[in-house]
PDB file of N, CA and C in Angstrom:
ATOM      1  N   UNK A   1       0.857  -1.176   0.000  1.00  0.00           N
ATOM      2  CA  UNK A   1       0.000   0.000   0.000  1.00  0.00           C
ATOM      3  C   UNK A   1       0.900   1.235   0.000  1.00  0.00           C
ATOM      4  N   UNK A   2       0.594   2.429  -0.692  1.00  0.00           N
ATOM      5  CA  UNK A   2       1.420   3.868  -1.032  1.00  0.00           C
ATOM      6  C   UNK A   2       0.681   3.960   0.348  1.00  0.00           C
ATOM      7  N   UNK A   3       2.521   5.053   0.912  1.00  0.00           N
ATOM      8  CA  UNK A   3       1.686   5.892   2.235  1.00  0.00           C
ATOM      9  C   UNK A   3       0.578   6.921   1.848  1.00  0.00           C
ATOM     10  N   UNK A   4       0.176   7.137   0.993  1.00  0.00           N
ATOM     11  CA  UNK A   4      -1.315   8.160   0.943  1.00  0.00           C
ATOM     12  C   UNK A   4      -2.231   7.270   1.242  1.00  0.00           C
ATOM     13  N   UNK A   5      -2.654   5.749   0.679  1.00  0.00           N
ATOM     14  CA  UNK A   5      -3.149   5.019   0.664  1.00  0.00           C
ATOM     15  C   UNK A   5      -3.685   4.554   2.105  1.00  0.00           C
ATOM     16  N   UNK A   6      -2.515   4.420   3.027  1.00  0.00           N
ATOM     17  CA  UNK A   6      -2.598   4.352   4.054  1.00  0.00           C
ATOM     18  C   UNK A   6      -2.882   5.187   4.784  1.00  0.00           C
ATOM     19  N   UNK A   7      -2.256   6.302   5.046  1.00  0.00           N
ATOM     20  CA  UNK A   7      -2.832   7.371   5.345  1.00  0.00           C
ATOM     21  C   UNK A   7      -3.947   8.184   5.183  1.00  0.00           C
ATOM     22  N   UNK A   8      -5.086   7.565   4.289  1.00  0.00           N
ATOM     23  CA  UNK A   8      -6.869   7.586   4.023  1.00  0.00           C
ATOM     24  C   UNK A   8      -7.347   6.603   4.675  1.00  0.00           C
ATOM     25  N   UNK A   9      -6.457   5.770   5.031  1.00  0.00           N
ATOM     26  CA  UNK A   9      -7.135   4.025   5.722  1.00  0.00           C
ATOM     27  C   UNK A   9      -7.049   4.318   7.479  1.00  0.00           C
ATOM     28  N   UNK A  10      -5.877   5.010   7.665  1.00  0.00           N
ATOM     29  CA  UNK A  10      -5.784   5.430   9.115  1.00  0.00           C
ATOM     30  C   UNK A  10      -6.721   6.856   9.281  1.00  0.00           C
ATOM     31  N   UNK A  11      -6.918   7.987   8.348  1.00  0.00           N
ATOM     32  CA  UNK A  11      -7.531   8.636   9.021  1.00  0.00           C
ATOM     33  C   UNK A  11      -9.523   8.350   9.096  1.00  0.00           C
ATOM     34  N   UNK A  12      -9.580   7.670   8.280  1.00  0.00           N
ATOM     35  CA  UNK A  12     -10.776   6.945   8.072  1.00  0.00           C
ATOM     36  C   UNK A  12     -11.157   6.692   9.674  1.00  0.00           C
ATOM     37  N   UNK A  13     -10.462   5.694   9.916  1.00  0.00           N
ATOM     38  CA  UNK A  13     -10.392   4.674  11.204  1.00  0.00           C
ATOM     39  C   UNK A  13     -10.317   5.696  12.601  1.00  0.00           C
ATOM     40  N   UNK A  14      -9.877   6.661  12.015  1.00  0.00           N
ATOM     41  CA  UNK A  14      -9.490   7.452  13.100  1.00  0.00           C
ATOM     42  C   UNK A  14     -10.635   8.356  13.767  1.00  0.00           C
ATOM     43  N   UNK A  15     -11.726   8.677  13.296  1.00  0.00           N
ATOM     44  CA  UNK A  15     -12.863   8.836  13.221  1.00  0.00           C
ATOM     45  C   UNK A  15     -13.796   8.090  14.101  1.00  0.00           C
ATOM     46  N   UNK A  16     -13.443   6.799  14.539  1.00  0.00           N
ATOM     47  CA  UNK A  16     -14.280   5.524  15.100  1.00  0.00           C
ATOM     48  C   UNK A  16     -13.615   5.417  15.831  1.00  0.00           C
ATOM     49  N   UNK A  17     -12.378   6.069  16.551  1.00  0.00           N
ATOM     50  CA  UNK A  17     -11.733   5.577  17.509  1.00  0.00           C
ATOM     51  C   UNK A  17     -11.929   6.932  18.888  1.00  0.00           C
ATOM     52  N   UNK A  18     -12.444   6.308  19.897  1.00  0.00           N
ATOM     53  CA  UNK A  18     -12.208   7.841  20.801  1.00  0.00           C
ATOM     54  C   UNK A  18     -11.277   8.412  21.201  1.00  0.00           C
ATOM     55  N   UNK A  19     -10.207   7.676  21.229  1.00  0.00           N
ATOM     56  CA  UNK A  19      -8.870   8.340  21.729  1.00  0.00           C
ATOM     57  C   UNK A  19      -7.591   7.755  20.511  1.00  0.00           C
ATOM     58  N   UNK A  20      -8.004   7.378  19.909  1.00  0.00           N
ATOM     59  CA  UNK A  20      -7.066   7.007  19.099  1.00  0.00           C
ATOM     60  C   UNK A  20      -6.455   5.563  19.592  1.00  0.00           C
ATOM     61  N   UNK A  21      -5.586   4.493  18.797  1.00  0.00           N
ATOM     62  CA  UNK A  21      -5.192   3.556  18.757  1.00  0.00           C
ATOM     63  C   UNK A  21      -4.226   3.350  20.285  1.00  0.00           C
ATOM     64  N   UNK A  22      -4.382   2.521  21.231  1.00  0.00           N
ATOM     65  CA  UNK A  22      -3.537   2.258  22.546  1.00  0.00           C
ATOM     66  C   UNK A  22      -3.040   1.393  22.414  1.00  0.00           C
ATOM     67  N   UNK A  23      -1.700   1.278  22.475  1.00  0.00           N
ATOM     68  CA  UNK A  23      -0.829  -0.119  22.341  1.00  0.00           C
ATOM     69  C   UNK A  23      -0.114  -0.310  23.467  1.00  0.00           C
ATOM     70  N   UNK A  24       0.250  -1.295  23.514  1.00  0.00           N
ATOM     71  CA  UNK A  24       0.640  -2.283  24.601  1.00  0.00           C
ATOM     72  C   UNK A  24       1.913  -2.766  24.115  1.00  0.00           C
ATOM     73  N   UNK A  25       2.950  -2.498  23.875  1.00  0.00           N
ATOM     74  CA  UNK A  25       3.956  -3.357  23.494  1.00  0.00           C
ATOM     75  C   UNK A  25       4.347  -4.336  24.136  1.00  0.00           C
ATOM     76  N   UNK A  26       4.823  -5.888  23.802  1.00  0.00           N
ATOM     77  CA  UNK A  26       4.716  -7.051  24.683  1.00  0.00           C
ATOM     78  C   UNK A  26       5.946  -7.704  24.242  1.00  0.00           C
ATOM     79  N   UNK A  27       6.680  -7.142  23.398  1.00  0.00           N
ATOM     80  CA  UNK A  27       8.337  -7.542  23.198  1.00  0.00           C
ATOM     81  C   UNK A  27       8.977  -7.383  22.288  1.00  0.00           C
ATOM     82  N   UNK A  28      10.143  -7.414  22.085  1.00  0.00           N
ATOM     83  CA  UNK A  28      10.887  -7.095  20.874  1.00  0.00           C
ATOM     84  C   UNK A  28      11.968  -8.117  20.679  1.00  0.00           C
ATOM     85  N   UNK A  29      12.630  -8.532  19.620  1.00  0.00           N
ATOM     86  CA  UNK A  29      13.123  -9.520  19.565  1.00  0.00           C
ATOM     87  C   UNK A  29      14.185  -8.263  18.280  1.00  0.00           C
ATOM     88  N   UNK A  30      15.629  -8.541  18.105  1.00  0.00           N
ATOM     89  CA  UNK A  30      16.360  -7.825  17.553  1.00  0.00           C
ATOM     90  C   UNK A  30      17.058  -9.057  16.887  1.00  0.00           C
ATOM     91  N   UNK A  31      17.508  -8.777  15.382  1.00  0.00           N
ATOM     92  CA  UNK A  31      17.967 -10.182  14.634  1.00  0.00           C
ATOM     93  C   UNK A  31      18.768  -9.544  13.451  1.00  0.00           C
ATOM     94  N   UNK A  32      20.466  -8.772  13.647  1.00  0.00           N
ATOM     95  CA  UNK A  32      21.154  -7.700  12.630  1.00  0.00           C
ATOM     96  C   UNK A  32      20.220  -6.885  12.183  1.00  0.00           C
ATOM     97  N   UNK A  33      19.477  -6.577  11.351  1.00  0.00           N
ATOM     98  CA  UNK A  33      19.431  -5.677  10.994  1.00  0.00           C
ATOM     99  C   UNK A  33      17.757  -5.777  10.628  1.00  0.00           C
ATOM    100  N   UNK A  34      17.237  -6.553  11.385  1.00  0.00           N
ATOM    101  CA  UNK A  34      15.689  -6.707  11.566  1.00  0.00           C
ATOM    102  C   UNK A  34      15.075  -6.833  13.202  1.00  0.00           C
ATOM    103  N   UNK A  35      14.194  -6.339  12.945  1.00  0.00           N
ATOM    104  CA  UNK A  35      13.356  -6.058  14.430  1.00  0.00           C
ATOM    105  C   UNK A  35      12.165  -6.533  14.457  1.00  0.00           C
ATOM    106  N   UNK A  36      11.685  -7.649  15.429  1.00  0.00           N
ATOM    107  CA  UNK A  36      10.229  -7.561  15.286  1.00  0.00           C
ATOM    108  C   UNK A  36       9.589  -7.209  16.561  1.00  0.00           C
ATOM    109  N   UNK A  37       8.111  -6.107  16.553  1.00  0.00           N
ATOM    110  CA  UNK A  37       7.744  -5.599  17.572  1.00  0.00           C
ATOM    111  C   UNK A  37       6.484  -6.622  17.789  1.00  0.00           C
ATOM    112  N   UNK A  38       6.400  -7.329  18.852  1.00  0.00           N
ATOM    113  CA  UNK A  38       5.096  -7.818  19.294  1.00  0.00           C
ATOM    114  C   UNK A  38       4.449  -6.198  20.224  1.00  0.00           C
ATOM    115  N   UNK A  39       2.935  -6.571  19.493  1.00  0.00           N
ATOM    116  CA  UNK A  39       2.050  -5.399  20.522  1.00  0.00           C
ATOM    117  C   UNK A  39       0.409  -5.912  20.277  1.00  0.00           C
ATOM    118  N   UNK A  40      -0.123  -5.161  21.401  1.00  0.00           N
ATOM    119  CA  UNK A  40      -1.199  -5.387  21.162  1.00  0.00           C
ATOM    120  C   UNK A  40      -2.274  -4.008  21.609  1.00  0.00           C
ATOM    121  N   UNK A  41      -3.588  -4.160  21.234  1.00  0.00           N
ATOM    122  CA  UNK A  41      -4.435  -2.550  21.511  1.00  0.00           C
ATOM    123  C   UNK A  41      -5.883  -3.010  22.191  1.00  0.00           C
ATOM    124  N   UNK A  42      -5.861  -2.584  23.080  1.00  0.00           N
ATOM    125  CA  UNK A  42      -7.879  -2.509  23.706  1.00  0.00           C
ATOM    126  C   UNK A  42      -7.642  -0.991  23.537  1.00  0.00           C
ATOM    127  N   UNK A  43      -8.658  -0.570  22.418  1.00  0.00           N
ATOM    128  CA  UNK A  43      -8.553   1.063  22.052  1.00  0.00           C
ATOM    129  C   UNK A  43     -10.299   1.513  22.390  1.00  0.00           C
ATOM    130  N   UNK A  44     -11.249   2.011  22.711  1.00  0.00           N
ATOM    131  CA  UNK A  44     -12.085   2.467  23.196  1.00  0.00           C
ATOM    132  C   UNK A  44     -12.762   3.014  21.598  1.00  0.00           C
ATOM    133  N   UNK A  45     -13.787   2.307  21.565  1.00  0.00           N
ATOM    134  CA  UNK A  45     -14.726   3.165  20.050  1.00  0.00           C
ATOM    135  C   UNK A  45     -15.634   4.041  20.435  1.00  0.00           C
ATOM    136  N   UNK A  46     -15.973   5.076  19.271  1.00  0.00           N
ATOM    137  CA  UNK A  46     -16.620   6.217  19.573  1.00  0.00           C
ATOM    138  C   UNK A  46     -17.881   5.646  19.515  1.00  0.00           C
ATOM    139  N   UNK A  47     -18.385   4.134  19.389  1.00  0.00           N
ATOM    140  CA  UNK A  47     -19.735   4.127  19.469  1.00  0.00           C
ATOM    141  C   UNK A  47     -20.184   2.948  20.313  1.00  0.00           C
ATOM    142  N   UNK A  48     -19.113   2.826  21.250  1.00  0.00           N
ATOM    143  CA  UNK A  48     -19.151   2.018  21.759  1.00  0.00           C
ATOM    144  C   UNK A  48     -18.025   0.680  21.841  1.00  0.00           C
ATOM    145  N   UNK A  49     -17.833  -0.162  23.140  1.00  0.00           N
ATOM    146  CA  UNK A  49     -16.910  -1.548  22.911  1.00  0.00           C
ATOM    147  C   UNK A  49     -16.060  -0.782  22.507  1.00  0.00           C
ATOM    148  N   UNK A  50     -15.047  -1.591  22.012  1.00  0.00           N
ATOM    149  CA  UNK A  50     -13.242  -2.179  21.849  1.00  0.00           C
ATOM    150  C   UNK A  50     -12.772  -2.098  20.634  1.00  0.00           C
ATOM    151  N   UNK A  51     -11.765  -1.938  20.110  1.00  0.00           N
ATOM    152  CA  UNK A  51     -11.238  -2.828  19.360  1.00  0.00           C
ATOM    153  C   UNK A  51      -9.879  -3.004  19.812  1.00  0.00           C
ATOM    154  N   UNK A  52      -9.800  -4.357  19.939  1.00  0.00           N
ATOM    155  CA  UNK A  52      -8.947  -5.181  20.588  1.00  0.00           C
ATOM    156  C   UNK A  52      -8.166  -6.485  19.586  1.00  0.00           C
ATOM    157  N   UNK A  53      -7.291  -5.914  19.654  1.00  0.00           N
ATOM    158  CA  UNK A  53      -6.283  -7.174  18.354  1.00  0.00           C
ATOM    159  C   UNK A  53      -4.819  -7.198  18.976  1.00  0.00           C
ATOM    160  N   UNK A  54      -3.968  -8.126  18.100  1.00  0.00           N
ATOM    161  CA  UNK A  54      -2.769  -8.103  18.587  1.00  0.00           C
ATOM    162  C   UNK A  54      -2.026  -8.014  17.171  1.00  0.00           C
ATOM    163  N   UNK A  55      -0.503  -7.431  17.185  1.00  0.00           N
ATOM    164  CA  UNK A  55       0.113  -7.404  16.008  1.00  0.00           C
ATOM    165  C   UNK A  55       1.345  -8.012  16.830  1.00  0.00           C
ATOM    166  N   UNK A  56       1.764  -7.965  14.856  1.00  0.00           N
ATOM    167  CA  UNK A  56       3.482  -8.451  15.087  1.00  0.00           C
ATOM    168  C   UNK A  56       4.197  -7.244  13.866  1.00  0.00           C
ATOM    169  N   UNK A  57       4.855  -6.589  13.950  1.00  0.00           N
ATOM    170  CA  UNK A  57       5.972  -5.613  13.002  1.00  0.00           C
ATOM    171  C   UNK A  57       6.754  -6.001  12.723  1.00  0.00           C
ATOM    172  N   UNK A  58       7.023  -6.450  11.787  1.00  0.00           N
ATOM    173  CA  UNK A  58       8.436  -6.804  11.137  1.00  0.00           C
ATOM    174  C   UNK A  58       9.098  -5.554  10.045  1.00  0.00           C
ATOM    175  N   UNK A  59      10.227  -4.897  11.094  1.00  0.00           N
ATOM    176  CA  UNK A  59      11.022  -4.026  10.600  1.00  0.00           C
ATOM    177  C   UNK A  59      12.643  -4.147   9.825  1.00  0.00           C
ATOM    178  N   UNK A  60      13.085  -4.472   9.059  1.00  0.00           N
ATOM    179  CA  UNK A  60      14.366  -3.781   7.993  1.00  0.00           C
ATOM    180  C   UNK A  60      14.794  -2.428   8.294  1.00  0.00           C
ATOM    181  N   UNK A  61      15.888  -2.256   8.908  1.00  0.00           N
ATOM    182  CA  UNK A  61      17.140  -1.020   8.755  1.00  0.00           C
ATOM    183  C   UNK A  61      17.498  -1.324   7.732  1.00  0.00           C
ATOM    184  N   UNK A  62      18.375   0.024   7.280  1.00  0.00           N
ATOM    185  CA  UNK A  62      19.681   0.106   6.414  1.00  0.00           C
ATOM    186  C   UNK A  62      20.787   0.429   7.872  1.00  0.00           C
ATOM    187  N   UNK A  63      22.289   0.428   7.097  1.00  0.00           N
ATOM    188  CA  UNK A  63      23.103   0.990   7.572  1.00  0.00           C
ATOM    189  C   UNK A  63      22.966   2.627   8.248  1.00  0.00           C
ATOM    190  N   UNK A  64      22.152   3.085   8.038  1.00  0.00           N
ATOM    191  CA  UNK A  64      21.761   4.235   8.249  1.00  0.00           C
ATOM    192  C   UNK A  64      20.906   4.605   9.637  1.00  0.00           C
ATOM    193  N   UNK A  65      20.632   3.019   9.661  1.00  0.00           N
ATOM    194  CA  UNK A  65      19.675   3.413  10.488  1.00  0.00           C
ATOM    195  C   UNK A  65      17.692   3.621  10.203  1.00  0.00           C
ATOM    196  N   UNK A  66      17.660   3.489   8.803  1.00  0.00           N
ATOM    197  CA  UNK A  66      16.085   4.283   8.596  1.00  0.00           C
ATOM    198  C   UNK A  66      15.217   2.531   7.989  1.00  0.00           C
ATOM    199  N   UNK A  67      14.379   2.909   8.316  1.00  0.00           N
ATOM    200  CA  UNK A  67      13.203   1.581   7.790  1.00  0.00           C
ATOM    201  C   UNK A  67      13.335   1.633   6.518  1.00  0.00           C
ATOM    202  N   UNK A  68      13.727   0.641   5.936  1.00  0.00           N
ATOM    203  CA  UNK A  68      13.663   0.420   4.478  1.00  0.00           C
ATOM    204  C   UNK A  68      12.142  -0.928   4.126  1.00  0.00           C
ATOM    205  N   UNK A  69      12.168  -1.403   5.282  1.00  0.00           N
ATOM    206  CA  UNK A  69      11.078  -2.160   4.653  1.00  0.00           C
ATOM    207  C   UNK A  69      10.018  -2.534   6.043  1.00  0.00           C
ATOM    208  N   UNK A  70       8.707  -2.431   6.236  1.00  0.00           N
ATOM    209  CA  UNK A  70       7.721  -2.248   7.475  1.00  0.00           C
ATOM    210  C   UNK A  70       6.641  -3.432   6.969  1.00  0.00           C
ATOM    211  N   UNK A  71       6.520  -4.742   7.802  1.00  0.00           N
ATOM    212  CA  UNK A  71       5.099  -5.793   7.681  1.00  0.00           C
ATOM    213  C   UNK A  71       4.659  -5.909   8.481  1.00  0.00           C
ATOM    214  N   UNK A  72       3.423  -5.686   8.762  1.00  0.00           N
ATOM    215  CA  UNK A  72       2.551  -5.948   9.722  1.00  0.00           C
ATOM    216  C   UNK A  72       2.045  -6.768   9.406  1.00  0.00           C
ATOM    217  N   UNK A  73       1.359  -7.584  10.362  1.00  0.00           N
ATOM    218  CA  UNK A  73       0.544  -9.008  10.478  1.00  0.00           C
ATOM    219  C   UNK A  73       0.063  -8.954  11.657  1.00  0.00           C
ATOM    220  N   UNK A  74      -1.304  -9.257  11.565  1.00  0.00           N
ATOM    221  CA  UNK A  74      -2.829  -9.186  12.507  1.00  0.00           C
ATOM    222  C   UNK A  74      -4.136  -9.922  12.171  1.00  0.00           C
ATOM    223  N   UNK A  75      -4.595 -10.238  12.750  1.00  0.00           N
ATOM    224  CA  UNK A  75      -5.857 -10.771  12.862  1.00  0.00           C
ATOM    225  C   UNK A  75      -6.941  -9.561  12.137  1.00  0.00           C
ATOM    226  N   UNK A  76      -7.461  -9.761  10.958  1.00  0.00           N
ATOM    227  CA  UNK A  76      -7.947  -8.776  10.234  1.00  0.00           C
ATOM    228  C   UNK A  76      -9.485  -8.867  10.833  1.00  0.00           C
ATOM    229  N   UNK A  77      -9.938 -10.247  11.232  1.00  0.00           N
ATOM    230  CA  UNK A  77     -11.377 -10.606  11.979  1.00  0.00           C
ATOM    231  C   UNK A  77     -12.077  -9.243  12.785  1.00  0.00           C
ATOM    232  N   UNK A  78     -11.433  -8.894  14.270  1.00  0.00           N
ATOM    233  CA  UNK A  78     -11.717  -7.822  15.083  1.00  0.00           C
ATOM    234  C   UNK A  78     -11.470  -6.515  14.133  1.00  0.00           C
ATOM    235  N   UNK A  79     -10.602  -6.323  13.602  1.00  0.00           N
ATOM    236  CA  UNK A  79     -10.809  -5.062  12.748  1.00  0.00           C
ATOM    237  C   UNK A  79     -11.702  -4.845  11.879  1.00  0.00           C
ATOM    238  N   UNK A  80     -12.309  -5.677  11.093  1.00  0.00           N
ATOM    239  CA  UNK A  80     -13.395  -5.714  10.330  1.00  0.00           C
ATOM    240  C   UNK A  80     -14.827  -5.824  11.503  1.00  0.00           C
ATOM    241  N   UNK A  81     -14.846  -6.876  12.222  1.00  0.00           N
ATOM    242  CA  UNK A  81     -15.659  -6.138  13.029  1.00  0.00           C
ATOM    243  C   UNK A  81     -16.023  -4.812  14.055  1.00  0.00           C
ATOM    244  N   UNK A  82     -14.696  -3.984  14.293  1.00  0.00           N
ATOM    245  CA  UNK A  82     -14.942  -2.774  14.860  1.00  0.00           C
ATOM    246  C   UNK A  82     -15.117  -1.432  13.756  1.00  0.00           C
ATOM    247  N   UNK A  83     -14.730  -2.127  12.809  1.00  0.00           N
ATOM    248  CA  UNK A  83     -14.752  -0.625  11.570  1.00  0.00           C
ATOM    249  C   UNK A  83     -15.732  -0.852  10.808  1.00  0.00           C
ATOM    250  N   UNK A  84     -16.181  -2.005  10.329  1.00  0.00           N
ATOM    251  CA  UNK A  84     -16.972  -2.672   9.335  1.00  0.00           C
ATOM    252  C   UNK A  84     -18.518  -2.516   9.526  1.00  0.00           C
ATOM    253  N   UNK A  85     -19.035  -2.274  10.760  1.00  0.00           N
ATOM    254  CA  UNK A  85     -20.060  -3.126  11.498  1.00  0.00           C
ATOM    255  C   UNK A  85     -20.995  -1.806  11.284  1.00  0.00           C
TER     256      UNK A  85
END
């Protein structure tokens, strides 16, 4: 997905959320020059209930230091039911 792309998908979402997205980070695991972030969110909806999921981030440095490459992976189920519904 182009970050504009995404960035219509988050502010969309952002709308349905009352305080915006709350994460929980639950570990990190470091592997040269890859990172993966376990986290998870109970975020409060503007119309009520949760949305509650867990992720995993899989991040790529360069030598530089900067993200060259960002995957997320989640349970798409609860998100479709808190945005969808």
């Amino acid at each position: 997905m182009e970050p504009a792309g995404l960035a219509a998908l988050l502010d969309g979402a952002s709308s349905l959320l009352q305080d915006g997205i709350r994460f929980a980070h639950e570990g990190v695991l470091v592997d040269g020059n890859r990172v993966v972030v376990m986290t998870a969110c109970d975020s409060p909806l503007a119309k009520g209930g949760s949305y509650v999921n867990q992720f995993c981030f899989v991040m790529t440095f360069d030598d530089a230091g900067k993200i060259t490459e960002l995957r997320e992976y989640t349970d798409s189920g609860p998100a479709i039911a808190a945005f969808h519904s």
